[in-house]
N, C-alpha and C. Protein backbone atom coordinates (compact mmCIF):
# COMPACT_ATOMS: atom_id res chain seq x y z
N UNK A 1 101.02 103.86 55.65
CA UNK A 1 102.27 103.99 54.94
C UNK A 1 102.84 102.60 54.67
N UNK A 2 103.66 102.14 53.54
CA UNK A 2 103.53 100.92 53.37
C UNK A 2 105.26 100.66 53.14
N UNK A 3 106.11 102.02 54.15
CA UNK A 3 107.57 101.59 54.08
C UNK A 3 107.70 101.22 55.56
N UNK A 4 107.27 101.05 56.53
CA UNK A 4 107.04 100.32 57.75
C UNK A 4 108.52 99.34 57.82
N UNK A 5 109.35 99.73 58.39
CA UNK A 5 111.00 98.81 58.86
C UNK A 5 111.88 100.24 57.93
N UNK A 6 111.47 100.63 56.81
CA UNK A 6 112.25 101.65 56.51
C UNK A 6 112.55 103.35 56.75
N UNK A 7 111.22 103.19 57.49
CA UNK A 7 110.78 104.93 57.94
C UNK A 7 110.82 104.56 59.83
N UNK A 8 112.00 105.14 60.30
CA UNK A 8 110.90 105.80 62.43
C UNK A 8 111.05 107.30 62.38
N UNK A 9 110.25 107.26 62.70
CA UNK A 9 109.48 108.44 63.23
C UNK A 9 109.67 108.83 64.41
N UNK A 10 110.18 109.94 65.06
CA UNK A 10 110.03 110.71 66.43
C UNK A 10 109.47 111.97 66.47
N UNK A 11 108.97 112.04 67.84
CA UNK A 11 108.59 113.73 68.07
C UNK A 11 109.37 114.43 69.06
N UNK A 12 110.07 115.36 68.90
CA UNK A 12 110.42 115.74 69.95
C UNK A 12 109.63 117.41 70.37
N UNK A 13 109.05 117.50 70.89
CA UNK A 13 108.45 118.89 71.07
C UNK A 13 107.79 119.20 70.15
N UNK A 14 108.16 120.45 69.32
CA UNK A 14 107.60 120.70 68.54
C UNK A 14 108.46 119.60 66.87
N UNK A 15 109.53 119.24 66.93
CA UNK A 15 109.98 118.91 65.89
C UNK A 15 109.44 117.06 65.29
N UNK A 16 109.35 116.89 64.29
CA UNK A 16 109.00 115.72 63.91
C UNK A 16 110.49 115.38 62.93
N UNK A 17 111.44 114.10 63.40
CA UNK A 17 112.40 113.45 63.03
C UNK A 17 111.70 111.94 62.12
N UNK A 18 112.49 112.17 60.99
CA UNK A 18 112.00 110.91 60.16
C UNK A 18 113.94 110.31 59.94
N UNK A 19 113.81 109.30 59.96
CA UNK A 19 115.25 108.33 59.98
C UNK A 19 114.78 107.32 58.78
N UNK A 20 115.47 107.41 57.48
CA UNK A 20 114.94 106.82 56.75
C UNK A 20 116.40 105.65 56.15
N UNK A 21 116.01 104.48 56.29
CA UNK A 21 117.09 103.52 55.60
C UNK A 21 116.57 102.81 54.36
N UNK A 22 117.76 102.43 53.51
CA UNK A 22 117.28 101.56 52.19
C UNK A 22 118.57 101.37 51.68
N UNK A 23 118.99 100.60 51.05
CA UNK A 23 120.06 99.66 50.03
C UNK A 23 120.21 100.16 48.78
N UNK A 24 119.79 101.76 48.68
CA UNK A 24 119.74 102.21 47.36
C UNK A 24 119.41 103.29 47.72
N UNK A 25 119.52 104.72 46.94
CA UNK A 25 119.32 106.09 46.45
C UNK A 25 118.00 105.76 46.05
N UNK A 26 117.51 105.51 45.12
CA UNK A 26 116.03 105.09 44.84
C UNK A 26 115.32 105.08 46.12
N UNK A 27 116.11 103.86 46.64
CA UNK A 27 114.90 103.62 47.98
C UNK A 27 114.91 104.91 49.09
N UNK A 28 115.18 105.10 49.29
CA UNK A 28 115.56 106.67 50.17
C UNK A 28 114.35 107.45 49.47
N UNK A 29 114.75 107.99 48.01
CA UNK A 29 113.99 108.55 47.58
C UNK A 29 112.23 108.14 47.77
N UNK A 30 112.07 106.82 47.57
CA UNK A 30 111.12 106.53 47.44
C UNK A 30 110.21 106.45 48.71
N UNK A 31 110.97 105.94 49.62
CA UNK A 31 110.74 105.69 51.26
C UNK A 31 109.84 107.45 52.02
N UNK A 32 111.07 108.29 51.42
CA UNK A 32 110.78 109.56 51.70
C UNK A 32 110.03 110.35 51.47
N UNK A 33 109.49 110.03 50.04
CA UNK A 33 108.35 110.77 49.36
C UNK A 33 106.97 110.23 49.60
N UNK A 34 107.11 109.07 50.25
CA UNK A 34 105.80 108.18 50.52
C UNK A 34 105.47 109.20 52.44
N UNK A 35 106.70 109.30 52.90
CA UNK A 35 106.52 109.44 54.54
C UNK A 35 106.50 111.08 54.55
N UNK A 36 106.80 111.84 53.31
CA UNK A 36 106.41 113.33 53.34
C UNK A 36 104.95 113.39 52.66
N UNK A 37 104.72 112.38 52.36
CA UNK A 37 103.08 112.58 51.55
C UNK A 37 102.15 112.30 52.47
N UNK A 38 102.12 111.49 53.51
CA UNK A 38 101.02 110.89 54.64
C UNK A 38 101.52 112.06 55.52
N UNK A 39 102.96 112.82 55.77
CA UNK A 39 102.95 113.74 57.10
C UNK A 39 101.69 115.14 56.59
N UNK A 40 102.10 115.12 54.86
CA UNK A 40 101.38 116.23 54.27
C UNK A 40 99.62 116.25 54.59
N UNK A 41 99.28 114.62 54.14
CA UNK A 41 97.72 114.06 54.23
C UNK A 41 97.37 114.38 56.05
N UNK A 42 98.07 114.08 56.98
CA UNK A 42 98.08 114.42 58.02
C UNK A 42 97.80 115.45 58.14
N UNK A 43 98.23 116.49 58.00
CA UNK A 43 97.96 117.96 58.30
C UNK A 43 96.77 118.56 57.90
N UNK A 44 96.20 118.23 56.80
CA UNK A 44 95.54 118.21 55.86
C UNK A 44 94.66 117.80 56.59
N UNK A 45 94.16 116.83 56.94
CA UNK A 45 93.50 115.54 57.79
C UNK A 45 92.06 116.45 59.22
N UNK A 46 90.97 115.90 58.77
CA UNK A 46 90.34 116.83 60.27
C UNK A 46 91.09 117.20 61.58
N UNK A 47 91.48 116.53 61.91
CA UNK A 47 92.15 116.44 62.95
C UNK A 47 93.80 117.26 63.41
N UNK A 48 94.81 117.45 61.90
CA UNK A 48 95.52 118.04 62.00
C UNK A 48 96.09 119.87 61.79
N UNK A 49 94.96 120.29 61.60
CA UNK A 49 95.16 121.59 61.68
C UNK A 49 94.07 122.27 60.68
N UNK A 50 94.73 123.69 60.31
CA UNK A 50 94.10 124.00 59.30
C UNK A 50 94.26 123.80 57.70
N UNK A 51 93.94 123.93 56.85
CA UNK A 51 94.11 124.26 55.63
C UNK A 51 95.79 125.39 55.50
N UNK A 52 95.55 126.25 55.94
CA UNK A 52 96.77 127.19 55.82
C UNK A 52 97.92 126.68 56.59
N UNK A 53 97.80 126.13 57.80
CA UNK A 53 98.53 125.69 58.65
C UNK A 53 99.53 124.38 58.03
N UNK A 54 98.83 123.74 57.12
CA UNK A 54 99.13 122.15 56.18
C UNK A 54 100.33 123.13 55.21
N UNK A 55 99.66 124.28 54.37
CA UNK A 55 100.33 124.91 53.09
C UNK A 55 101.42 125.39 53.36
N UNK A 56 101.33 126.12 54.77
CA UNK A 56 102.56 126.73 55.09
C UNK A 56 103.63 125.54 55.46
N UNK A 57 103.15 124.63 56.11
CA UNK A 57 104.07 123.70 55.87
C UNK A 57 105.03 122.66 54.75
N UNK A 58 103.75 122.86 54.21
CA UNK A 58 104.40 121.60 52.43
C UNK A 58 105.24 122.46 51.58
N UNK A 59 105.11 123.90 52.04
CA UNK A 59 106.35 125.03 51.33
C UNK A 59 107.23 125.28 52.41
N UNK A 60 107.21 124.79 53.34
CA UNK A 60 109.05 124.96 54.17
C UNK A 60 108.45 125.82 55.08
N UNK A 61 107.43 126.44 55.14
CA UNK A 61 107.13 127.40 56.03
C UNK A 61 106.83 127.11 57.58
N UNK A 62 106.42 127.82 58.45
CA UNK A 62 105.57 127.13 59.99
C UNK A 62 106.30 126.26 60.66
């Protein structure tokens, strides 16, 4: 991810917290859509679940 000082990240249990800062509406936007696209590639990812498990998530679901 290449917003690194603008994205932390926590886990708490089951929940994943993203804290996102920037000097602009743009940047927010932009910061955010980069750190919901790698959580998405993550899931997605061998390692992070299934296929259905990723979908139900990137629609609000799970």
């Amino acid at each position: 991810m290449d917003d690194d000082g603008w994205v932390t990240t926590t886990v708490e249990g089951k929940v994943v917290k993203a804290t996102i800062s920037s000097d602009s509406v743009d940047g927010l936007k932009r910061a955010g859509d980069d750190w919901l696209a790698c959580l998405i590639a993550a899931l997605k990812g061998p390692r992070g679940g299934s296929e259905n498990e990723a979908e139900g998530s990137e629609n609000g679901e799970g």
